[in-house]
N, C-alpha and C. Protein backbone atom coordinates (compact mmCIF):
# COMPACT_ATOMS: atom_id res chain seq x y z
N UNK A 1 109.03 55.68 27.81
CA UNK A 1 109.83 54.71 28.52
C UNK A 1 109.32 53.30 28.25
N UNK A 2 107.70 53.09 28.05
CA UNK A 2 107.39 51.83 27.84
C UNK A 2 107.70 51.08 26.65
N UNK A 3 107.63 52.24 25.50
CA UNK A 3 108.13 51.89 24.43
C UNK A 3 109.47 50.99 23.94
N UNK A 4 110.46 52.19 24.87
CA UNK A 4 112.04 51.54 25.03
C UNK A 4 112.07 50.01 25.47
N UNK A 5 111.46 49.76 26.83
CA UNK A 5 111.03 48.72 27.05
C UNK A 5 110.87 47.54 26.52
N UNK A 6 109.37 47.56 25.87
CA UNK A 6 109.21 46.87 24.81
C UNK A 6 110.01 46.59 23.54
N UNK A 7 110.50 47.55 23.00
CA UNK A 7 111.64 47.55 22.32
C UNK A 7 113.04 46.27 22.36
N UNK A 8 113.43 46.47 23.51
CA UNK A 8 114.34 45.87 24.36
C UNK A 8 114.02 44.43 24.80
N UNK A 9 112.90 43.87 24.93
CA UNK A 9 112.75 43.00 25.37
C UNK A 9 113.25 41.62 24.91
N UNK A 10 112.69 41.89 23.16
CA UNK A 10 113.45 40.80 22.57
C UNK A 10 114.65 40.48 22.45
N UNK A 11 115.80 41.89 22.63
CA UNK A 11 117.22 41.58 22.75
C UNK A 11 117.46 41.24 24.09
N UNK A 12 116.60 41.17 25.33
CA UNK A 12 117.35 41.16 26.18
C UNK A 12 116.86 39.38 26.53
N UNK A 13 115.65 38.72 25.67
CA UNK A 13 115.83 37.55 25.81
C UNK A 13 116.59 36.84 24.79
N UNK A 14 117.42 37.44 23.76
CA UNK A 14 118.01 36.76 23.29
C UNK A 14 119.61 36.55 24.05
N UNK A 15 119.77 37.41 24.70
CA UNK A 15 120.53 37.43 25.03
C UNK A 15 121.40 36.55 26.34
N UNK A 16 119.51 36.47 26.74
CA UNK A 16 119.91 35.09 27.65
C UNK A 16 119.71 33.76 27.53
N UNK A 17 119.11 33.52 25.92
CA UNK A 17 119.12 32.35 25.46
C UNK A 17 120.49 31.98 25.13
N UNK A 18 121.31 32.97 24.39
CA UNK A 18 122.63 32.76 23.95
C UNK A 18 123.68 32.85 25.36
N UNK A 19 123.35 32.95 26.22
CA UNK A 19 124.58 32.50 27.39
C UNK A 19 124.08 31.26 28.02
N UNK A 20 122.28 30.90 27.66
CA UNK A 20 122.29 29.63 28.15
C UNK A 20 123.00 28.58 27.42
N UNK A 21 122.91 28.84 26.19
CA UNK A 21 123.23 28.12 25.37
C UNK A 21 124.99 27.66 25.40
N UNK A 22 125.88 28.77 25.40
CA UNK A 22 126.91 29.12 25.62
C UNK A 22 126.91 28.38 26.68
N UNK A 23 126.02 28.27 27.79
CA UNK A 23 126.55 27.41 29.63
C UNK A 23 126.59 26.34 29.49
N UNK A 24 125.81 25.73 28.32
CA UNK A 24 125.19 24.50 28.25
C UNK A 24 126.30 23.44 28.43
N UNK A 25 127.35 23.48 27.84
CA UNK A 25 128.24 22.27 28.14
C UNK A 25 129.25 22.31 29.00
N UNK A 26 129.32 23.25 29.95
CA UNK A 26 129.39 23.51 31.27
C UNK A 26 129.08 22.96 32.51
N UNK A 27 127.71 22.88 31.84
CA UNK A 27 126.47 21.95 32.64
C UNK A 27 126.24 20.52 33.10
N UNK A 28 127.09 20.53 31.64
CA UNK A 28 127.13 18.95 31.43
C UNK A 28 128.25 18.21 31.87
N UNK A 29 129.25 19.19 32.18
CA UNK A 29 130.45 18.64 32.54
C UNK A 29 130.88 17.67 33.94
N UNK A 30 131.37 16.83 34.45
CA UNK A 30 131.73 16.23 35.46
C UNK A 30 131.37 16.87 36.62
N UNK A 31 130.57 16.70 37.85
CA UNK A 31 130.46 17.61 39.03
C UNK A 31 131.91 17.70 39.72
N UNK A 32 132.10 18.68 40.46
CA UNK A 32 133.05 18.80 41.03
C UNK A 32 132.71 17.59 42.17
N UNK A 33 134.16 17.55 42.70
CA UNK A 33 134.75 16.15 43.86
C UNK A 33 133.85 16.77 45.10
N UNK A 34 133.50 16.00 46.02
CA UNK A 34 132.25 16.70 47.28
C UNK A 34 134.11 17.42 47.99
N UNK A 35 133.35 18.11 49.13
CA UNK A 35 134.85 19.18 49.84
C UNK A 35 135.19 17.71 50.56
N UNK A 36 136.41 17.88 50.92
CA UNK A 36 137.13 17.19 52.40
C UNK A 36 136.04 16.90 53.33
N UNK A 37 135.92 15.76 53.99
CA UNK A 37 135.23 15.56 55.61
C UNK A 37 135.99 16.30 56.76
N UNK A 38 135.40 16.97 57.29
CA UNK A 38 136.07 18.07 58.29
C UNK A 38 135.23 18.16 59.69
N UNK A 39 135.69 17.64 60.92
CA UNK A 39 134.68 17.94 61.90
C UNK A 39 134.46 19.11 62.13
N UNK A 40 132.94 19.28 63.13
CA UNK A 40 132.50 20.57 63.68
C UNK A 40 133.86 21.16 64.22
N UNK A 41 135.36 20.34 64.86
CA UNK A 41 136.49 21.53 65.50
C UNK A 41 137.47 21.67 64.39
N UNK A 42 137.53 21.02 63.16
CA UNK A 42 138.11 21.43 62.51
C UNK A 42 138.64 20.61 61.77
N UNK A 43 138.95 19.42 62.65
CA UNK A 43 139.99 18.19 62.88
C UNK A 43 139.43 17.11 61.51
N UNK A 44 139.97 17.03 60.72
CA UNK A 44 139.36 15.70 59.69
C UNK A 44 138.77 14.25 60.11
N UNK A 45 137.99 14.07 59.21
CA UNK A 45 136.84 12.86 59.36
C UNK A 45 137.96 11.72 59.74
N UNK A 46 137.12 10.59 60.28
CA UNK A 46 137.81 9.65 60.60
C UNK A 46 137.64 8.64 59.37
N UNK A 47 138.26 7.57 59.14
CA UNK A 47 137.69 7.00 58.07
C UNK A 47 136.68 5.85 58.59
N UNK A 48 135.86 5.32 57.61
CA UNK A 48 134.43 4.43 57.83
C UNK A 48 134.63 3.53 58.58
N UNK A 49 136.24 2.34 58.60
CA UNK A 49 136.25 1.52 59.40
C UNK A 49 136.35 0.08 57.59
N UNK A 50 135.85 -0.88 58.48
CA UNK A 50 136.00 -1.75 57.87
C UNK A 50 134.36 -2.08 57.22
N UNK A 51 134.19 -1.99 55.56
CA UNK A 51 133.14 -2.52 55.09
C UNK A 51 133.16 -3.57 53.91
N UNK A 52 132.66 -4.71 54.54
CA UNK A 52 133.15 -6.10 53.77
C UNK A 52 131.56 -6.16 53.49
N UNK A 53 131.77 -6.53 52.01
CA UNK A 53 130.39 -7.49 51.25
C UNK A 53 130.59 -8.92 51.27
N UNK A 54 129.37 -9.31 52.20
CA UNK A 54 129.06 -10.67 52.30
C UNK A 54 128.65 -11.27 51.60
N UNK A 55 128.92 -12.65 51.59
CA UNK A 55 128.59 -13.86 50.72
C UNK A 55 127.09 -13.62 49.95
N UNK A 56 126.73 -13.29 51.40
CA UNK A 56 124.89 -13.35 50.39
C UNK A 56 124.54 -11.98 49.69
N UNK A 57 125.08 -11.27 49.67
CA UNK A 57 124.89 -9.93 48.99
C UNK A 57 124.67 -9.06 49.86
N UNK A 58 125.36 -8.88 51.31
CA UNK A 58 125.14 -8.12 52.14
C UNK A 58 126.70 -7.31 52.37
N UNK A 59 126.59 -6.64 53.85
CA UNK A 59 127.39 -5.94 53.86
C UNK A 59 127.84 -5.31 55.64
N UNK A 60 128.70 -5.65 55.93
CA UNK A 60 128.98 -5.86 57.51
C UNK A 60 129.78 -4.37 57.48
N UNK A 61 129.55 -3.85 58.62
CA UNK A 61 130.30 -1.82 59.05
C UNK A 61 130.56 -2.01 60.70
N UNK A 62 132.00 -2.08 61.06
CA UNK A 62 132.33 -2.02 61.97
C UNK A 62 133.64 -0.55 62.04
N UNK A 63 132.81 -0.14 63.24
CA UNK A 63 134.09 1.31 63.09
C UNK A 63 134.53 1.05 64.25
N UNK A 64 135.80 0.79 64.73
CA UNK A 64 136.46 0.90 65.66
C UNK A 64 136.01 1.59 67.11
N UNK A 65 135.59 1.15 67.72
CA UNK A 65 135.14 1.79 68.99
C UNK A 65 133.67 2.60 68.75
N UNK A 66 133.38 2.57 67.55
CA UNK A 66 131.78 3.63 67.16
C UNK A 66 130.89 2.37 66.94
N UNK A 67 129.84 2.67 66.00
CA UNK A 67 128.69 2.03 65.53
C UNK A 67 129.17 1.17 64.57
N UNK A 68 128.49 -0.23 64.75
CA UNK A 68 128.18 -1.47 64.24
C UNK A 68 127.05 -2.18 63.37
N UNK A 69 126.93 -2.60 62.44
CA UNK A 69 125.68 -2.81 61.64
C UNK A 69 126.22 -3.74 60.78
N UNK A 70 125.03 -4.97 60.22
CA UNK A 70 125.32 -5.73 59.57
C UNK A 70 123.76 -5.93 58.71
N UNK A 71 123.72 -6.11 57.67
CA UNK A 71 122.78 -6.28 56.73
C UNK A 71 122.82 -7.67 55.09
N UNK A 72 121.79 -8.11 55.24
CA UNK A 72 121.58 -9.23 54.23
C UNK A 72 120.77 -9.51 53.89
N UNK A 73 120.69 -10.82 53.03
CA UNK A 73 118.98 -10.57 52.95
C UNK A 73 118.21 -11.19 53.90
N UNK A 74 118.52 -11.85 54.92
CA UNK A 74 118.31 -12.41 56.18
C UNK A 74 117.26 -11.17 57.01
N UNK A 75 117.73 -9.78 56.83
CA UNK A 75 117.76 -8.37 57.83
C UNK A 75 118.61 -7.97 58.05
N UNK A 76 118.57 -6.85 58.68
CA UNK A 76 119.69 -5.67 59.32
C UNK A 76 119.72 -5.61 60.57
N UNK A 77 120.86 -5.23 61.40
CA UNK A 77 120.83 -4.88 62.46
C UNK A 77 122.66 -3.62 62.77
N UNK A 78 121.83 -3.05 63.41
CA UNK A 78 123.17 -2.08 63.73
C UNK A 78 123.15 -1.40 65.58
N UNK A 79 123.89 -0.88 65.70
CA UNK A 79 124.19 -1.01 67.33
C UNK A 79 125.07 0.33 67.24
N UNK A 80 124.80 1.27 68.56
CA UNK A 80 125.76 2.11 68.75
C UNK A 80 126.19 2.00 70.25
N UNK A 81 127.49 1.54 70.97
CA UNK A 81 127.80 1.59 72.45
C UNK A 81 127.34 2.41 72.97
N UNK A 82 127.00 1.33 73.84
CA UNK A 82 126.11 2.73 74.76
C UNK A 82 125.14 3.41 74.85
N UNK A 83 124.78 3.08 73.76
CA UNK A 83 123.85 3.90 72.59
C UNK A 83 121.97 2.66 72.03
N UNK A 84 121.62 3.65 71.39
CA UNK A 84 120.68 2.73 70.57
C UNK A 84 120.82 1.92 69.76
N UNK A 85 120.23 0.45 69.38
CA UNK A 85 120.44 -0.76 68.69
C UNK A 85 119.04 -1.40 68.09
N UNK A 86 119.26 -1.77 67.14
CA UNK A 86 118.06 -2.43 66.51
C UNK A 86 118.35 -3.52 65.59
N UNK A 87 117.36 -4.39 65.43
CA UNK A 87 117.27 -4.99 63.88
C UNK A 87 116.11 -5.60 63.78
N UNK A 88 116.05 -5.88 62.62
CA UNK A 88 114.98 -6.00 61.81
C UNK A 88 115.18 -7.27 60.72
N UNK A 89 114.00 -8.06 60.35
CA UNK A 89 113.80 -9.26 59.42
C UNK A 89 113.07 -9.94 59.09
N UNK A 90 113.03 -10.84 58.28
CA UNK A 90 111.53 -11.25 58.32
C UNK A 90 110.54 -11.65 59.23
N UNK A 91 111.23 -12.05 60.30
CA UNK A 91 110.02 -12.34 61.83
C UNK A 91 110.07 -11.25 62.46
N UNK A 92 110.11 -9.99 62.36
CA UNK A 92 109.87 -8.58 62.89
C UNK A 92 111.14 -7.49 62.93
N UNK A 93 111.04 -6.95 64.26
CA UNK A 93 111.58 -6.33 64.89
C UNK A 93 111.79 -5.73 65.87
N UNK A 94 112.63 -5.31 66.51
CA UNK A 94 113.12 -4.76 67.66
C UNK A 94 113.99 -3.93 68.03
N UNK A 95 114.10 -2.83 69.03
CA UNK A 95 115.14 -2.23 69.45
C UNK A 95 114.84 -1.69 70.47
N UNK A 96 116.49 -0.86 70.95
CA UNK A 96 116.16 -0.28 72.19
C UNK A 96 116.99 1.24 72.14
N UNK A 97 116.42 2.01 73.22
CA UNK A 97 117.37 3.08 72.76
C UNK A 97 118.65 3.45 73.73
N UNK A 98 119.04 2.09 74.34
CA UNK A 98 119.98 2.00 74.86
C UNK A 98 120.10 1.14 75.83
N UNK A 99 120.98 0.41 76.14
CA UNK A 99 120.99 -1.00 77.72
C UNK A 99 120.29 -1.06 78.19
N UNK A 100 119.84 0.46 78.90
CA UNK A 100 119.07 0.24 80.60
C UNK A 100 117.73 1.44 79.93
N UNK A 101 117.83 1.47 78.81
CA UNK A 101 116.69 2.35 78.56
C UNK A 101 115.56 1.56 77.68
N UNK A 102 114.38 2.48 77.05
CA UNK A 102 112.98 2.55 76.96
C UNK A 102 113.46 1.15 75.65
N UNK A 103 112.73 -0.30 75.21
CA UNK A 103 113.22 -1.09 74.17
C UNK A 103 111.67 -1.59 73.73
N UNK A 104 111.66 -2.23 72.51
CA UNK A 104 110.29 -2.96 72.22
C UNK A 104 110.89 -3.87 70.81
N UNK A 105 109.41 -4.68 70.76
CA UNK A 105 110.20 -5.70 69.38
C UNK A 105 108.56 -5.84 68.80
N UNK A 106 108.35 -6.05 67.89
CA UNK A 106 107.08 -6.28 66.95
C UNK A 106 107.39 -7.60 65.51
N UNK A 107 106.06 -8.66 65.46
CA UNK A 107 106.37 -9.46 64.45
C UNK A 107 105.01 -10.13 64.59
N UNK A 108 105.40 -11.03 63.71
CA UNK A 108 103.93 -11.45 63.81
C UNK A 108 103.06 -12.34 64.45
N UNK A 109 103.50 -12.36 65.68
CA UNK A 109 103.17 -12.72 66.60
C UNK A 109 101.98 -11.67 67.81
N UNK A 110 102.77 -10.50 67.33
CA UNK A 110 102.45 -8.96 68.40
C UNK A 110 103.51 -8.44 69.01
N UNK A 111 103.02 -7.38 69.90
CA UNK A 111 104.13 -6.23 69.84
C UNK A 111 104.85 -6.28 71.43
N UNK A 112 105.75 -5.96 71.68
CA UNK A 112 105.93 -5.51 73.29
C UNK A 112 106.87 -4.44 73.42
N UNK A 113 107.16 -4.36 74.42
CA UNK A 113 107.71 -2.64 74.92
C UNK A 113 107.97 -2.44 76.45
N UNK A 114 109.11 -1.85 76.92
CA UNK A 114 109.34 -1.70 78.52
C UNK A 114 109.94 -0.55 78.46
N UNK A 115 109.63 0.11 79.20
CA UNK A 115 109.79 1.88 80.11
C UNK A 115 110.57 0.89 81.53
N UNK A 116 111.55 1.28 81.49
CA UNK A 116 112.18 1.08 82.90
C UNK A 116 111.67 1.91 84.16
N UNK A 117 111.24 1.24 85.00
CA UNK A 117 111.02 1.75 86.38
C UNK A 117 109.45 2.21 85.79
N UNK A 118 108.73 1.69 84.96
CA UNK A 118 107.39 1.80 85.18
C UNK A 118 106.50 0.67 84.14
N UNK A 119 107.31 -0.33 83.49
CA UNK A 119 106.44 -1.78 83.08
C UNK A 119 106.97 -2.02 81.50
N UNK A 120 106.03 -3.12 81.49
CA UNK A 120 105.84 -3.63 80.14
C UNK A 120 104.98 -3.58 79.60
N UNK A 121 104.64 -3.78 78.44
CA UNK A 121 103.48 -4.78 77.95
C UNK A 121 103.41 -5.41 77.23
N UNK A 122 102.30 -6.39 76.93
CA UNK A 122 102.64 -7.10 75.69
C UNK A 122 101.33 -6.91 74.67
N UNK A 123 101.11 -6.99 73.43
CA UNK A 123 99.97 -6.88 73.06
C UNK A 123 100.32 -8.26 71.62
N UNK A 124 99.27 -9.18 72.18
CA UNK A 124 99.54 -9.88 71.03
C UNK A 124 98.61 -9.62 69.66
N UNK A 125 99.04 -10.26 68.76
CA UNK A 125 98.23 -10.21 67.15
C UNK A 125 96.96 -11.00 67.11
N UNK A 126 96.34 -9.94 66.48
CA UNK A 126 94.94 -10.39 66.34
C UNK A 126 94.71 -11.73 65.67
């Protein structure tokens, strides 16, 4: 049986050199289109909303009643109602993870931070 085996071996890698070979421009071909956007109930994606490129090489995302964000070379900042908000730039940053919830900002100045219903602090730069 080992014999057969051995025997066999070289045809059976030629054999998969020649269907790689054969796949090869297959391979190479265009990827298929990604599927449809489809929510978790079934119902199709909404579309992005409005995304305009700004003057300075940036780029503003407003979705209708959802999340907000604007970016340049200035910094970024984006916002969700209700929700968590941040931005960021060359004199630091900041965010919060919502109106009345836990927020902080850092730059180079030093850092701060507030827990509602139990403080702040501030820690400045060394």
């Amino acid at each position: 049986m080992n014999t057969k085996l051995t025997k066999l071996t070289p045809f059976l890698f030629a054999g998969a050199a020649a269907a790689a070979i054969a796949a090869a421009p297959i391979a190479g071909a265009q990827p298929a289109p990604p599927p449809p956007c489809v929510n978790a109930d079934g119902s199709p994606c909404s579309s992005l909303g409005n995304i305009n490129a700004g003057a300075g090489g940036g780029a503003d995302v407003n979705i209708p009643g959802g999340p907000a964000g604007t970016a340049d070379l200035g910094g970024a900042s984006g916002v969700i109602p209700n929700g968590p908000g941040g931005s960021a730039g060359p004199g630091g940053a900041s965010g919060s993870l919502s109106p009345v919830g836990p927020g902080g900002s850092a730059g180079p100045g030093g850092a701060s931070g507030c827990l509602p219903n139990v403080g702040c602090i501030n820690i400045p730069a060394p």
